[in-house]
C-alpha atoms as a PDB file:
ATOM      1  CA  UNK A   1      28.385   9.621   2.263  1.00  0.00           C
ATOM      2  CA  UNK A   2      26.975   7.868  -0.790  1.00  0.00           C
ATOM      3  CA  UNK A   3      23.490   6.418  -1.097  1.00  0.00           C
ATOM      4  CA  UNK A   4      24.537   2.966  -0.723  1.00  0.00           C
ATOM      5  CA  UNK A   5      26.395   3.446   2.238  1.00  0.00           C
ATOM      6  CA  UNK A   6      23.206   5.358   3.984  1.00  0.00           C
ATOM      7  CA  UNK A   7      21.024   2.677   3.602  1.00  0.00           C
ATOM      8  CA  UNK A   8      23.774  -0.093   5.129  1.00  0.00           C
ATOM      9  CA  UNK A   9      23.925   2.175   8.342  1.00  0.00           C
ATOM     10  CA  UNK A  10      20.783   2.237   8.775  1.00  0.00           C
ATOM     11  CA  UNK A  11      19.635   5.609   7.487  1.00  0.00           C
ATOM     12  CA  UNK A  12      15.851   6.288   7.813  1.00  0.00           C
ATOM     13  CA  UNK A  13      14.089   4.886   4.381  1.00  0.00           C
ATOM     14  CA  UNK A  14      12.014   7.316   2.883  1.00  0.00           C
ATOM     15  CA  UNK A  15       9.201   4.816   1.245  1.00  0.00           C
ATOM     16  CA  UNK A  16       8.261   3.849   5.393  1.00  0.00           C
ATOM     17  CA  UNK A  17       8.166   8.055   5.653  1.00  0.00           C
ATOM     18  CA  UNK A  18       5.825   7.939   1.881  1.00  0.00           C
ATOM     19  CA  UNK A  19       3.497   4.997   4.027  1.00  0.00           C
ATOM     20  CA  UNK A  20       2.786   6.504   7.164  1.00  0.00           C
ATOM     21  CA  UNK A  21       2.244   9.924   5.959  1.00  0.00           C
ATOM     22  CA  UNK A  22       0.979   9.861   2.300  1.00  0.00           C
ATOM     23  CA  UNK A  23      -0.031  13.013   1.246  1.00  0.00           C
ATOM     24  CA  UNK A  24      -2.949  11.282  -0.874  1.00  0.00           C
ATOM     25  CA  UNK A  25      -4.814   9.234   1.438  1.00  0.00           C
ATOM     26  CA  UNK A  26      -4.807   8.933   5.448  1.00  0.00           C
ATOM     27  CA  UNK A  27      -4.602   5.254   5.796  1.00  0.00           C
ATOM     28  CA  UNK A  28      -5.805   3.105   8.951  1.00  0.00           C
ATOM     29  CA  UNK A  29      -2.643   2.185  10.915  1.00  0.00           C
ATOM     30  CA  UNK A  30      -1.001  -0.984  10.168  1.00  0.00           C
ATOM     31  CA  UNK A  31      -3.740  -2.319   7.418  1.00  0.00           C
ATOM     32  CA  UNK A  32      -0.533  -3.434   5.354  1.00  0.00           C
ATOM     33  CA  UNK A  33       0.021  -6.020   7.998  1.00  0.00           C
ATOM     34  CA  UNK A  34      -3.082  -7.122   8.379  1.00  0.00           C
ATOM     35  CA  UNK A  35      -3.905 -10.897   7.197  1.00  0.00           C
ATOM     36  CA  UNK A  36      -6.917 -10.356   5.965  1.00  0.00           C
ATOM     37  CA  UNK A  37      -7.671  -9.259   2.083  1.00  0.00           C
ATOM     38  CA  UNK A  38     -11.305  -7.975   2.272  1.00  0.00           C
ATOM     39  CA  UNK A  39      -9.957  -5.609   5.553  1.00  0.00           C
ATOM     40  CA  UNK A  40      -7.126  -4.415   3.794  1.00  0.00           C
ATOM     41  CA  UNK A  41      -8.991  -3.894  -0.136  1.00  0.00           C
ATOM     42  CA  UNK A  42     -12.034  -2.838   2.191  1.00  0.00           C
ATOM     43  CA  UNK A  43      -9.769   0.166   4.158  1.00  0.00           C
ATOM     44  CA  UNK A  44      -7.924   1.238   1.205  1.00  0.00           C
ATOM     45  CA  UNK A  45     -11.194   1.461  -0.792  1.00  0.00           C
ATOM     46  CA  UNK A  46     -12.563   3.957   2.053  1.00  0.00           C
ATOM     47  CA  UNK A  47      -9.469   5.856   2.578  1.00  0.00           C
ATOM     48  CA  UNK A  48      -9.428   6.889  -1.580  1.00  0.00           C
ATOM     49  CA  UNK A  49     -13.154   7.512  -1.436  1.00  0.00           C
ATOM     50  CA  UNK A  50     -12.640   9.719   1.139  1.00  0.00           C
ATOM     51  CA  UNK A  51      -9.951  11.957  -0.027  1.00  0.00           C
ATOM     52  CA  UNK A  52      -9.847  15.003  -0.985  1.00  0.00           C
ATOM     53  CA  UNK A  53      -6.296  15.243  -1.783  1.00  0.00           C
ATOM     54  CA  UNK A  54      -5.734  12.435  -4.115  1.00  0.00           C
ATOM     55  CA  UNK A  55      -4.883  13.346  -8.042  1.00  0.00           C
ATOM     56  CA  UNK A  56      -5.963   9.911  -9.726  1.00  0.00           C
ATOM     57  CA  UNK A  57      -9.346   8.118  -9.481  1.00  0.00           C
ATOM     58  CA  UNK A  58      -9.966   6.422  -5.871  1.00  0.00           C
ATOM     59  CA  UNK A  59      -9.452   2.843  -7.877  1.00  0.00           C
ATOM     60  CA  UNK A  60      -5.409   4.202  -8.909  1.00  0.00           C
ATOM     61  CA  UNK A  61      -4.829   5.943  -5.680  1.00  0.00           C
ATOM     62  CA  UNK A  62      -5.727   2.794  -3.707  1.00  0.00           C
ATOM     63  CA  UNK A  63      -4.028   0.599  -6.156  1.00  0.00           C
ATOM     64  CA  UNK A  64      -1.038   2.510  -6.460  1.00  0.00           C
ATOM     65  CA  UNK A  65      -0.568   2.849  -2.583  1.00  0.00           C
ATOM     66  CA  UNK A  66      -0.879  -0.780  -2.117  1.00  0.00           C
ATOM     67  CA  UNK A  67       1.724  -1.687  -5.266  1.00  0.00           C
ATOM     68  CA  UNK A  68       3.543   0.909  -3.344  1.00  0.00           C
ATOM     69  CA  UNK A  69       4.001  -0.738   0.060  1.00  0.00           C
ATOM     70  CA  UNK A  70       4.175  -3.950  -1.679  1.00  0.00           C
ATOM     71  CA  UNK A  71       7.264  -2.825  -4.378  1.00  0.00           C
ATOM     72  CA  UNK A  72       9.055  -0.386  -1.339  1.00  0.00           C
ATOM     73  CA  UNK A  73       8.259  -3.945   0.919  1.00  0.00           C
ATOM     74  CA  UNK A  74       9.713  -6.465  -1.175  1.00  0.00           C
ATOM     75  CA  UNK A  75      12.237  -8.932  -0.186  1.00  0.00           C
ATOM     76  CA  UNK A  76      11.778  -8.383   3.303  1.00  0.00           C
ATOM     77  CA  UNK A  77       7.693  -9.714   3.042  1.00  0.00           C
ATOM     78  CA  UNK A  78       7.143 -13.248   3.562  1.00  0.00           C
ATOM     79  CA  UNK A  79       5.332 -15.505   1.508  1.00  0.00           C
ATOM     80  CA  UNK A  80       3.130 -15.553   4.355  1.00  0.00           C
ATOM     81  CA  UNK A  81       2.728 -11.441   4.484  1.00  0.00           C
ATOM     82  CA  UNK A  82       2.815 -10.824   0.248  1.00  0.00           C
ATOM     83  CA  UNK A  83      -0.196 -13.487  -0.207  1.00  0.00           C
ATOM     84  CA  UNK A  84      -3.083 -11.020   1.397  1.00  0.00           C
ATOM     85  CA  UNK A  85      -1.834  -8.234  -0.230  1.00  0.00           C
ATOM     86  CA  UNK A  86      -1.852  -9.920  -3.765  1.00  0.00           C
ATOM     87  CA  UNK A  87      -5.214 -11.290  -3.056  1.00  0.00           C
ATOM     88  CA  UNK A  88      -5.975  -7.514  -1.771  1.00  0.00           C
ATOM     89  CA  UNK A  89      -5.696  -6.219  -5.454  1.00  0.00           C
ATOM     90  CA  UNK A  90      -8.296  -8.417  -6.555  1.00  0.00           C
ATOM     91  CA  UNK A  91     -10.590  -7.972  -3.534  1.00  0.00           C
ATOM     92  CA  UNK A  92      -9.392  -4.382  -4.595  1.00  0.00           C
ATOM     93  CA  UNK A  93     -10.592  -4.740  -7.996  1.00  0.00           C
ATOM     94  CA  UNK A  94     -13.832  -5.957  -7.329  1.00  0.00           C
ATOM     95  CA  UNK A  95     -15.128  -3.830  -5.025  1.00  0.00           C
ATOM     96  CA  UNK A  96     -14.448  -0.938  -7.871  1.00  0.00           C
ATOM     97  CA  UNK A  97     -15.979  -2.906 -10.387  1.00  0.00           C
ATOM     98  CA  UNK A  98     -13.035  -3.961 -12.269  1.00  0.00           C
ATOM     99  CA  UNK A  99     -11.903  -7.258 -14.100  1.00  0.00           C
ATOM    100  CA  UNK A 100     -10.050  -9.617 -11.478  1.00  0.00           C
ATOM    101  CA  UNK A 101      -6.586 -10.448 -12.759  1.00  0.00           C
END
């Protein structure tokens, strides 16, 4: 069976696997669908502080898992889900000390 043809019967998708159990950082359950940008940028922020296991700084582990989600997310977010996560990188940003985009 090709690749394409997994993914139309509903094969298990291995970015959802990557999410729940990312070998970098042990993030709080369901902060992806939270509404709120400071909780999510907050909760990322302690998860890559935290870990022991990451291989980047705690400001590209946090980023990257969010762009992650986001990217792996895509067409099936809302306008309505994919606004708190964009404001989440800057929230993101700031707490780090980092130039808001």
């Amino acid at each position: 069976m090709t690749t394409k043809a997994k993914a139309k019967t509903g094969a298990k998708k291995w970015s959802a696997k990557v999410t729940r159990e990312s070998d970098a950082l042990d993030l709080e359950k369901d902060i992806f669908k939270s509404k709120d940008p400071d909780k999510i940028a907050e909760s990322l922020k302690h998860s890559a502080d935290e870990s022991h296991k990451r291989k980047t700084s705690p400001f590209q582990s946090a980023m990257s898992m969010l762009n992650f989600y986001e990217n792996r997310a895509g067409k099936n977010l809302s306008k309505c889900q994919k606004a708190p996560l964009e404001k989440a990188k800057n929230k993101l940003r700031k707490l780090y000390g980092r130039e808001e985009k």
